[in-house]
Protein backbone atom coordinates (compact mmCIF):
# COMPACT_ATOMS: atom_id res chain seq x y z
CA UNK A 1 27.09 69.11 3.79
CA UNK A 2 29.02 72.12 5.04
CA UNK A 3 32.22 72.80 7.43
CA UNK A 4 35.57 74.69 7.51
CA UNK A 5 38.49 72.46 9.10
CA UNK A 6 42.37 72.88 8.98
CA UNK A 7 43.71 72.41 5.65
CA UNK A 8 46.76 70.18 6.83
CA UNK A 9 44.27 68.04 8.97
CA UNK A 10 41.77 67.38 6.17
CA UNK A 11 44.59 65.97 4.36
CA UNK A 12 46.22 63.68 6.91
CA UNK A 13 42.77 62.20 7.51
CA UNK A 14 42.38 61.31 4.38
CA UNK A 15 45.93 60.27 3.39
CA UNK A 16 45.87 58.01 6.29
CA UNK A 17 42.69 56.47 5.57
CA UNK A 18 43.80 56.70 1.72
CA UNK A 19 46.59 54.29 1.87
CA UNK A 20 43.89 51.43 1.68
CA UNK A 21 42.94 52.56 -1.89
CA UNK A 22 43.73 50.01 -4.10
CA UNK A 23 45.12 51.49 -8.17
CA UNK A 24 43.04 48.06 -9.28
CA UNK A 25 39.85 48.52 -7.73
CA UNK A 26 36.64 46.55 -9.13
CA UNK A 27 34.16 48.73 -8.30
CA UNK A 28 34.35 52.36 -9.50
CA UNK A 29 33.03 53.59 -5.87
CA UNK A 30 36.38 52.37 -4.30
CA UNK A 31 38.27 55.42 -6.07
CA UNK A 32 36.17 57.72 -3.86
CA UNK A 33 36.20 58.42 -0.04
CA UNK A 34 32.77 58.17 1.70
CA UNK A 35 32.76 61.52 4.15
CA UNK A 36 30.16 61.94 6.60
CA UNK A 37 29.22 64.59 8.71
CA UNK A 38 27.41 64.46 11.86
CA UNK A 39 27.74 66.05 14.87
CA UNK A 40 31.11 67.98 14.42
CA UNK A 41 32.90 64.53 13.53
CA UNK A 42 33.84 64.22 9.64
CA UNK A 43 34.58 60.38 9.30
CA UNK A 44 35.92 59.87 6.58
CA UNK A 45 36.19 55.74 5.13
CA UNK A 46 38.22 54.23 2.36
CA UNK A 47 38.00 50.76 1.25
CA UNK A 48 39.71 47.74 -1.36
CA UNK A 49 36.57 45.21 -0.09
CA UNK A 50 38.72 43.18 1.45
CA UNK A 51 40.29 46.17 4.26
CA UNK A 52 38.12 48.80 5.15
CA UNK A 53 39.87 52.55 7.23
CA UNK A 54 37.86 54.84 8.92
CA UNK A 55 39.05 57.85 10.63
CA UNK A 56 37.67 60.88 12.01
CA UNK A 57 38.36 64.52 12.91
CA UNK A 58 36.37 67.36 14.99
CA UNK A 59 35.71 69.98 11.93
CA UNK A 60 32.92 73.32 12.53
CA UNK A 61 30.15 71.76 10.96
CA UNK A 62 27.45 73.96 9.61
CA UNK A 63 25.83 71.26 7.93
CA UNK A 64 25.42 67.48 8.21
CA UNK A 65 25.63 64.61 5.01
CA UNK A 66 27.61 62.59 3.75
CA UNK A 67 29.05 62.20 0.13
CA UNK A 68 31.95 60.51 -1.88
CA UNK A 69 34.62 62.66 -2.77
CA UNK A 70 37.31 61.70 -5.41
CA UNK A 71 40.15 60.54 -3.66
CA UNK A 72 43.31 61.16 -6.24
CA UNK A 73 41.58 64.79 -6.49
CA UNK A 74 41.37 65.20 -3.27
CA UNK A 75 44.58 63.97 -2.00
CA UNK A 76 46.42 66.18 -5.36
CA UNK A 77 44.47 69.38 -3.90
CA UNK A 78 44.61 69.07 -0.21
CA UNK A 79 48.54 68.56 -1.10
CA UNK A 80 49.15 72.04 -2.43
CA UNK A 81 47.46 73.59 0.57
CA UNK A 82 49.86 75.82 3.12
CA UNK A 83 48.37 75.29 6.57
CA UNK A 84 45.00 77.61 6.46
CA UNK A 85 41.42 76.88 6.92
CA UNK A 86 39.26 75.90 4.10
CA UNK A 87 35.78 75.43 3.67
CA UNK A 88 34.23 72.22 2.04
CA UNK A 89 30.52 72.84 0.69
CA UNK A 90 28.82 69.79 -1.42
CA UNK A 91 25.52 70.17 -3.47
CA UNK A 92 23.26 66.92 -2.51
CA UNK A 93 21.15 67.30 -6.20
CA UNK A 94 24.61 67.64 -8.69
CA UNK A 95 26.93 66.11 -6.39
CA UNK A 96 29.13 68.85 -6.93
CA UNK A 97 32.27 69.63 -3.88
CA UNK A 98 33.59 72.93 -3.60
CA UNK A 99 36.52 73.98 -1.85
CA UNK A 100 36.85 77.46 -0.58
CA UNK A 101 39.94 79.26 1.13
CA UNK A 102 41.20 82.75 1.54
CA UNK A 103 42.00 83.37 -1.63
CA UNK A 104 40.26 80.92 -3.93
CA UNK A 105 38.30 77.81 -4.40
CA UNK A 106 38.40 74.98 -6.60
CA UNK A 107 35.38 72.66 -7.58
CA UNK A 108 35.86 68.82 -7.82
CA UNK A 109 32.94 66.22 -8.93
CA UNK A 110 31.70 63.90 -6.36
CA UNK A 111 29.01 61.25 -6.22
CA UNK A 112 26.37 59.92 -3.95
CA UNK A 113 27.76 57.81 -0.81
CA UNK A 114 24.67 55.48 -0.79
CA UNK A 115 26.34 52.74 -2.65
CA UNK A 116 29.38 53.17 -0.92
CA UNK A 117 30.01 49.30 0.48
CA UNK A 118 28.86 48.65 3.93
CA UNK A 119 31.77 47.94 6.85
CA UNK A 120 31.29 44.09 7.62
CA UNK A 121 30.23 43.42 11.43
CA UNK A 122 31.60 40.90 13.43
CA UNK A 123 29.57 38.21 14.50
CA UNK A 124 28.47 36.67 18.22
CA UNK A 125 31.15 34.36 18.71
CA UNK A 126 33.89 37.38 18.29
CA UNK A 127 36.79 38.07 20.31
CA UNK A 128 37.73 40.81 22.22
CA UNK A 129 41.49 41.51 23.64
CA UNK A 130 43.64 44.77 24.53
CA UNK A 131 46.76 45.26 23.29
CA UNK A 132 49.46 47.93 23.96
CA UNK A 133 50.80 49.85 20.45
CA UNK A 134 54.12 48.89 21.43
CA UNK A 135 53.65 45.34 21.12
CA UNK A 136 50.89 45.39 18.47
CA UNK A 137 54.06 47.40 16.23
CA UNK A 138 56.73 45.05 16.91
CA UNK A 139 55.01 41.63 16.69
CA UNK A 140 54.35 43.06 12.90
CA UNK A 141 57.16 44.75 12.49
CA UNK A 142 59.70 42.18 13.25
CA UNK A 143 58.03 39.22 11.45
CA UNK A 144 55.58 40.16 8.14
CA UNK A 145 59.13 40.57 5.95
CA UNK A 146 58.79 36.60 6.63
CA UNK A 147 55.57 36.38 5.09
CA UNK A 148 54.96 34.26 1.77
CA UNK A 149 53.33 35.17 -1.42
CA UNK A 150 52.34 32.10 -2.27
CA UNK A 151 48.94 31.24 -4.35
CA UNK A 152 49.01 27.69 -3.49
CA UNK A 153 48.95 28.10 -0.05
CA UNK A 154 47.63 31.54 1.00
CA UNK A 155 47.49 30.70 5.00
CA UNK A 156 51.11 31.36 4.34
CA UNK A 157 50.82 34.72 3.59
CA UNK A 158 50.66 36.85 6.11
CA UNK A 159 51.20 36.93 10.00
CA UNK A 160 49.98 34.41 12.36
CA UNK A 161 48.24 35.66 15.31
CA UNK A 162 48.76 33.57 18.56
CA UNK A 163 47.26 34.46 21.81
CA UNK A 164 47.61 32.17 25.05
CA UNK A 165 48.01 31.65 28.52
CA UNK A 166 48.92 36.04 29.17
CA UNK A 167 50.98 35.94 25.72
CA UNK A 168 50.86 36.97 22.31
CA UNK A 169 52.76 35.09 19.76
CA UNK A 170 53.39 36.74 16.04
CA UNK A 171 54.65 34.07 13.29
CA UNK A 172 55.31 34.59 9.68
CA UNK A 173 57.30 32.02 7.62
CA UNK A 174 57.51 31.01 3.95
CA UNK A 175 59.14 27.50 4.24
CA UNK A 176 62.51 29.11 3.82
CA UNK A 177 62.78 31.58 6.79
CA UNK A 178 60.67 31.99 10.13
CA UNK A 179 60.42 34.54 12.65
CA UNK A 180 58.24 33.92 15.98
CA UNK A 181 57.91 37.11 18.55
CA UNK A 182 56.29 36.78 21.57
CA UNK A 183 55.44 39.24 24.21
CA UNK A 184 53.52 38.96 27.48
CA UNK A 185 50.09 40.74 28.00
CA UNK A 186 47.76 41.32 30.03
CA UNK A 187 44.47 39.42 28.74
CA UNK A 188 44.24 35.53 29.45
CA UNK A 189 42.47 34.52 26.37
CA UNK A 190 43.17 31.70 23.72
CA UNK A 191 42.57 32.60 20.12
CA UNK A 192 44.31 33.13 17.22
CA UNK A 193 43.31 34.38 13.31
CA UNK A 194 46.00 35.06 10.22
CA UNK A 195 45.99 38.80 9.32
CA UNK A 196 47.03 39.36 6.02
CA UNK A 197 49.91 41.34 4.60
CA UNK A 198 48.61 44.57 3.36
CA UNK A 199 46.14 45.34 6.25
CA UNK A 200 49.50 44.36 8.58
CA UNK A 201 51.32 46.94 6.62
CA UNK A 202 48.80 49.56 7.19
CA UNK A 203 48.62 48.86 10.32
CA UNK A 204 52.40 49.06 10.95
CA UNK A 205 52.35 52.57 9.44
CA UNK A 206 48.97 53.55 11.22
CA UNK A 207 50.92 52.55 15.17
CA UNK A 208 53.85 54.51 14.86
CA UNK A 209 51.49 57.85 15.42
CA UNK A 210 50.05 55.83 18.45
CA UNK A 211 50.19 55.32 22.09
CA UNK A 212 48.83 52.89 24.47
CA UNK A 213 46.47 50.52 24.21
CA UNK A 214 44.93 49.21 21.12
CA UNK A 215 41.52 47.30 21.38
CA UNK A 216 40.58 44.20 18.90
CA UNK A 217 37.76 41.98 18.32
CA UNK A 218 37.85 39.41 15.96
CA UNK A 219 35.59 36.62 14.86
CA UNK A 220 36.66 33.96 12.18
CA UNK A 221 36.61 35.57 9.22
CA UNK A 222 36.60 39.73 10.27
CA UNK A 223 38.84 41.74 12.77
CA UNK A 224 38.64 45.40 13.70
CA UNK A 225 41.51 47.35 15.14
CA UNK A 226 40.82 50.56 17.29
CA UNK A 227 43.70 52.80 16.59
CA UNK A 228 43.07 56.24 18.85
CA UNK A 229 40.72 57.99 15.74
CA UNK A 230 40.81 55.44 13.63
CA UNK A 231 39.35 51.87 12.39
CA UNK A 232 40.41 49.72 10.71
CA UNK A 233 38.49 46.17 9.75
CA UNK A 234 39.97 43.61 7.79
CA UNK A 235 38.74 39.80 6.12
CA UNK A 236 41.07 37.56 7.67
CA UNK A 237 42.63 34.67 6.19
CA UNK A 238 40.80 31.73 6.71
CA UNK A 239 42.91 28.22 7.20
CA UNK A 240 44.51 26.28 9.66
CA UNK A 241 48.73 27.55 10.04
CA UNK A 242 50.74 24.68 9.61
CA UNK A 243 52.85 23.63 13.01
CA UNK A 244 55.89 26.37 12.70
CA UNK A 245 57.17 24.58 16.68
CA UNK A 246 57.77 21.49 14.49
CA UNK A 247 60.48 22.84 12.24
CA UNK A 248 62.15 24.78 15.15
CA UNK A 249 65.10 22.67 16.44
CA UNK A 250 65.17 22.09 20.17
CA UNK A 251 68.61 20.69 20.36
CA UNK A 252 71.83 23.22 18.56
CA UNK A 253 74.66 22.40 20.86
CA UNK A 254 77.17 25.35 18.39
CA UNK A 255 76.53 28.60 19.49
CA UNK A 256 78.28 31.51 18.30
CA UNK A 257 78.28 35.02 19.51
CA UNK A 258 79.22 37.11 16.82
CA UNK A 259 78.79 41.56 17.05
CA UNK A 260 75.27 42.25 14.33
CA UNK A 261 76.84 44.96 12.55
CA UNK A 262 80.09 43.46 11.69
CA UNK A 263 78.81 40.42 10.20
CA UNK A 264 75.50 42.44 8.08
CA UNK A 265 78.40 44.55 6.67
CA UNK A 266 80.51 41.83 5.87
CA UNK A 267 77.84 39.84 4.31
CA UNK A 268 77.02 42.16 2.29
CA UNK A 269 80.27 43.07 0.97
CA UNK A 270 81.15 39.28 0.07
CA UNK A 271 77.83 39.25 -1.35
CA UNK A 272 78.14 41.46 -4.33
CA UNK A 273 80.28 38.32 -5.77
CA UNK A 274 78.00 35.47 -4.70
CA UNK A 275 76.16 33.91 -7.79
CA UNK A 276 73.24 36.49 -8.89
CA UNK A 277 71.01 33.06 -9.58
CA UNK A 278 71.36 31.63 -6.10
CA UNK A 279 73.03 34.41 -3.59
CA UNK A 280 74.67 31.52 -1.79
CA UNK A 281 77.42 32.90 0.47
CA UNK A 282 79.54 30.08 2.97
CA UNK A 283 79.78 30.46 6.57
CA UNK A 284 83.02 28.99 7.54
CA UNK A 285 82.66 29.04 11.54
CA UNK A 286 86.08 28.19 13.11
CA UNK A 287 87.88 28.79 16.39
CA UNK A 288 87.17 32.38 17.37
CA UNK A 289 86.42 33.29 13.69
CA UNK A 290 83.55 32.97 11.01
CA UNK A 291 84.88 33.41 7.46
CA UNK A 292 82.45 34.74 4.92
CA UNK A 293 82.87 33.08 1.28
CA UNK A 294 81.23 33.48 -1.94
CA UNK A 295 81.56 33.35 -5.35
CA UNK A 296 80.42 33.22 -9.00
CA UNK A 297 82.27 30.87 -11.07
CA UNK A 298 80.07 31.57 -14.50
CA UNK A 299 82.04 35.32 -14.05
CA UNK A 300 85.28 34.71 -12.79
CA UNK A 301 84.62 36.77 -9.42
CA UNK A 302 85.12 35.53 -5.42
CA UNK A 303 85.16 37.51 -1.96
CA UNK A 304 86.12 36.58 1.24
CA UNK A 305 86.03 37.88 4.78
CA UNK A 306 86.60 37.51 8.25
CA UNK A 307 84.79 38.46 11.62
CA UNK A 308 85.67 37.79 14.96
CA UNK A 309 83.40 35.60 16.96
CA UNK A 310 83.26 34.03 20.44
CA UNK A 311 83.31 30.61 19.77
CA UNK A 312 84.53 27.31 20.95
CA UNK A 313 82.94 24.70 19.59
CA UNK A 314 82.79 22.16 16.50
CA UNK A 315 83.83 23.90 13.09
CA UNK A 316 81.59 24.27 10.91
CA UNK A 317 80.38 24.97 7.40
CA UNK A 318 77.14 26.15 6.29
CA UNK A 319 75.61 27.67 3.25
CA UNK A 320 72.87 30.18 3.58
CA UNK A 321 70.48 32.55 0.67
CA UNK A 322 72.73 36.04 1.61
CA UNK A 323 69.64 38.26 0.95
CA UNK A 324 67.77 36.46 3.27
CA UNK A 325 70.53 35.99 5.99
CA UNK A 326 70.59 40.09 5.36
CA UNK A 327 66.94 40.23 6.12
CA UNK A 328 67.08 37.93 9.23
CA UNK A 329 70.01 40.36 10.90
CA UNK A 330 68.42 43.68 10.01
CA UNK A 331 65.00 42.49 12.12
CA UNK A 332 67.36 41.27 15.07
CA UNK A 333 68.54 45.14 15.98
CA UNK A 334 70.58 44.29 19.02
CA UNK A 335 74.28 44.75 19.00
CA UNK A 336 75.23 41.10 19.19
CA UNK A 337 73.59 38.27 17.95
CA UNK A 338 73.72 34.35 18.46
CA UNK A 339 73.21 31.72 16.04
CA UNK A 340 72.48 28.32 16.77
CA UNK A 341 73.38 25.60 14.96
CA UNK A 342 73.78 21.57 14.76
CA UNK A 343 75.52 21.24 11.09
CA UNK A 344 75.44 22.29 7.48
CA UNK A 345 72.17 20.59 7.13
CA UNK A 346 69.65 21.68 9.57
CA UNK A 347 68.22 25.11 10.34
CA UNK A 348 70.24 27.94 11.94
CA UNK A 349 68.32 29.59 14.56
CA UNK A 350 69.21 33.66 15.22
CA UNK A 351 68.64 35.41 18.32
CA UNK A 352 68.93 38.79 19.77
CA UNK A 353 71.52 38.10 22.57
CA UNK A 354 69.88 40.72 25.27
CA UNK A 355 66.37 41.91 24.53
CA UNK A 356 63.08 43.32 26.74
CA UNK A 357 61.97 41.46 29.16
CA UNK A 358 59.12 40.01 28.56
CA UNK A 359 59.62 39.66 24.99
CA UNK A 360 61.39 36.58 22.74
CA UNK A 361 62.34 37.12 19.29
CA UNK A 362 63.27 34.30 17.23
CA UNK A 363 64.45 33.90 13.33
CA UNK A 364 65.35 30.98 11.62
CA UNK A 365 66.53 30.30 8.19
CA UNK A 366 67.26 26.90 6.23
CA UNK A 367 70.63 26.36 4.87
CA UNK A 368 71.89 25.42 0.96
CA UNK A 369 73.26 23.22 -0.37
CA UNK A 370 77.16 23.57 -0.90
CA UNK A 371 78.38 22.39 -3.91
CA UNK A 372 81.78 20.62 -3.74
């Protein structure tokens, strides 16, 4: 195998593809990119068994192959590169890459790609449905922070892929907070699948550099996402999601208005004092006001704040884990938010007060108990 290709293309191919590569990989092949080289296109694949990423790049091709390169080497060398062209030669008896520029070259040890693991194919009953970047990025965006990491029930962790009736629905929870997005598309098709949290990272990182629409097909255990020049295929989680509409309260009669920033930056100034073991800060929600309380008795230390609300209704106190409330109003992004609520004991639901049409964003988090 044989081309010359940009030096700073080479090496956002492959650190794109690269972020898949797992430091704890079983197999020894895993540490190694499979690059192939037909027809102009170098595709190059990475792979943890469980999340496969191909990508590809037009490159002047002398001569078609394919081999596994090294991927720390490659990454460390390509890294040190100014832009320039460089020339990648392999020998298909040693194995052997060499890299050649304008004034050097460097030799690195590869291996044969023939045991390189195969991508899995999706079966006949798969899925097919077209989704815009835009909402593909938020839906994951917004919710995986939401996702579990629990062992005992792994359906849990990651995000739950709804579609219905011209919508897609994105849900992540982990029994203490719970964030459902929806958007409207295009497609009329029912389906759904749980995509795990590290392929939904990658994926996160992967649409930012993307525009338009992005295709997927899934089946029940396997989905593929077309990203422009890239691939990526993914096991799914396998499991039925538990019923998040059940835990969402229909009926919060207290609804207070209160401006995003103010109360993040409040929180997390009375926070620094709230009890390291359970981050419990009080919401005191009166007349026009919330005041922010917390403290930690074991060390002597208290805060307290105020922010101005719009609000009318029954007073009320409520107790809530500050690094999650902190979470929760860093996804909302709007200027103002509104927070639902019945009493100190049921869930407070958080939404953005104005948002896109078309899309609904909601986050809800379960109080604490306050001690007396």
């Amino acid at each position: 195998m044989k081309f010359t290709v940009s030096s700073s293309a080479l090496l956002g191919l492959l650190s794109t593809t690269g972020k898949i590569i797992s430091s704890k990989n079983t197999l020894p092949i895993l540490d190694y990119f499979l690059l192939e080289l037909k027809n102009g296109q170098l595709k190059a694949t990475a792979s943890d068994l469980e999340t496969t990423f191909v990508g590809s790049i037009e490159v002047d091709g002398a001569k078609e192959g394919m081999i596994a390169a090294p991927a720390k080497l490659m990454l460390d060398s390509l890294k040190e590169f100014s832009e320039q062209p460089i020339t990648v030669e392999t020998n298909d008896s040693t194995w052997e890459i060499k890299i050649t520029w304008k004034t050097g070259e460097a030799t690195l040890p590869g291996t044969s790609g023939a045991s390189y693991p195969a991508v899995q194919a999706l079966g006949e009953d798969k899925s097919s449905i077209s989704l815009s970047s835009e909402v593909l990025e938020n839906g994951i965006s917004k919710t995986i922070f939401a996702a579990a990491d629990d062992e005992l029930r792994p359906v849990m962790n990651g995000v739950f892929v709804s579609f219905e009736s011209g919508k897609v629905t994105f849900v992540a929870t982990d029994a203490h907070k719970l964030v459902r997005y929806s958007s409207t598309i295009k497609d009329d098709v029912a389906a759904n699948f749980i995509l795990p949290k590290k392929p939904a990272n990658l994926l996160k990182g992967a649409l930012g550099k993307e525009s338009g629409d992005i295709d997927v097909e899934f089946d029940s255990r396997n989905a593929v996402f077309h990203i422009g020049s890239y691939t990526m295929v993914c096991r799914l989680i396998e499991g039925n999601y538990p019923n998040y509409n059940a835990v969402i309260p229909t009926a919060n009669p207290n609804k207070v208005i209160v401006d995003r920033v103010e109360l993040l930056n409040g929180i997390k100034r009375v926070a620094v004092c709230s009890n390291q073991a359970t981050n419990l800060i009080k919401l005191e929600i009166r007349a026009n006001k919330i005041d922010l309380l917390a403290q930690d008795l074991d060390f002597s230390v208290s805060a307290r704040e105020s922010v101005a609300t719009a609000y009318d209704g029954t007073d009320i106190t409520i107790g809530f884990k500050s690094t999650f409330l902190i979470e929760i109003l860093q996804g909302l992004e709007t200027p103002s938010v509104v927070m639902e609520l019945a009493d100190s004991t049921r869930a407070g639901v958080f939404k953005p007060v104005s948002d896109k049409a078309g899309d609904d964003l909601l986050m809800l988090l379960m109080p604490m108990m306050i001690n007396a």
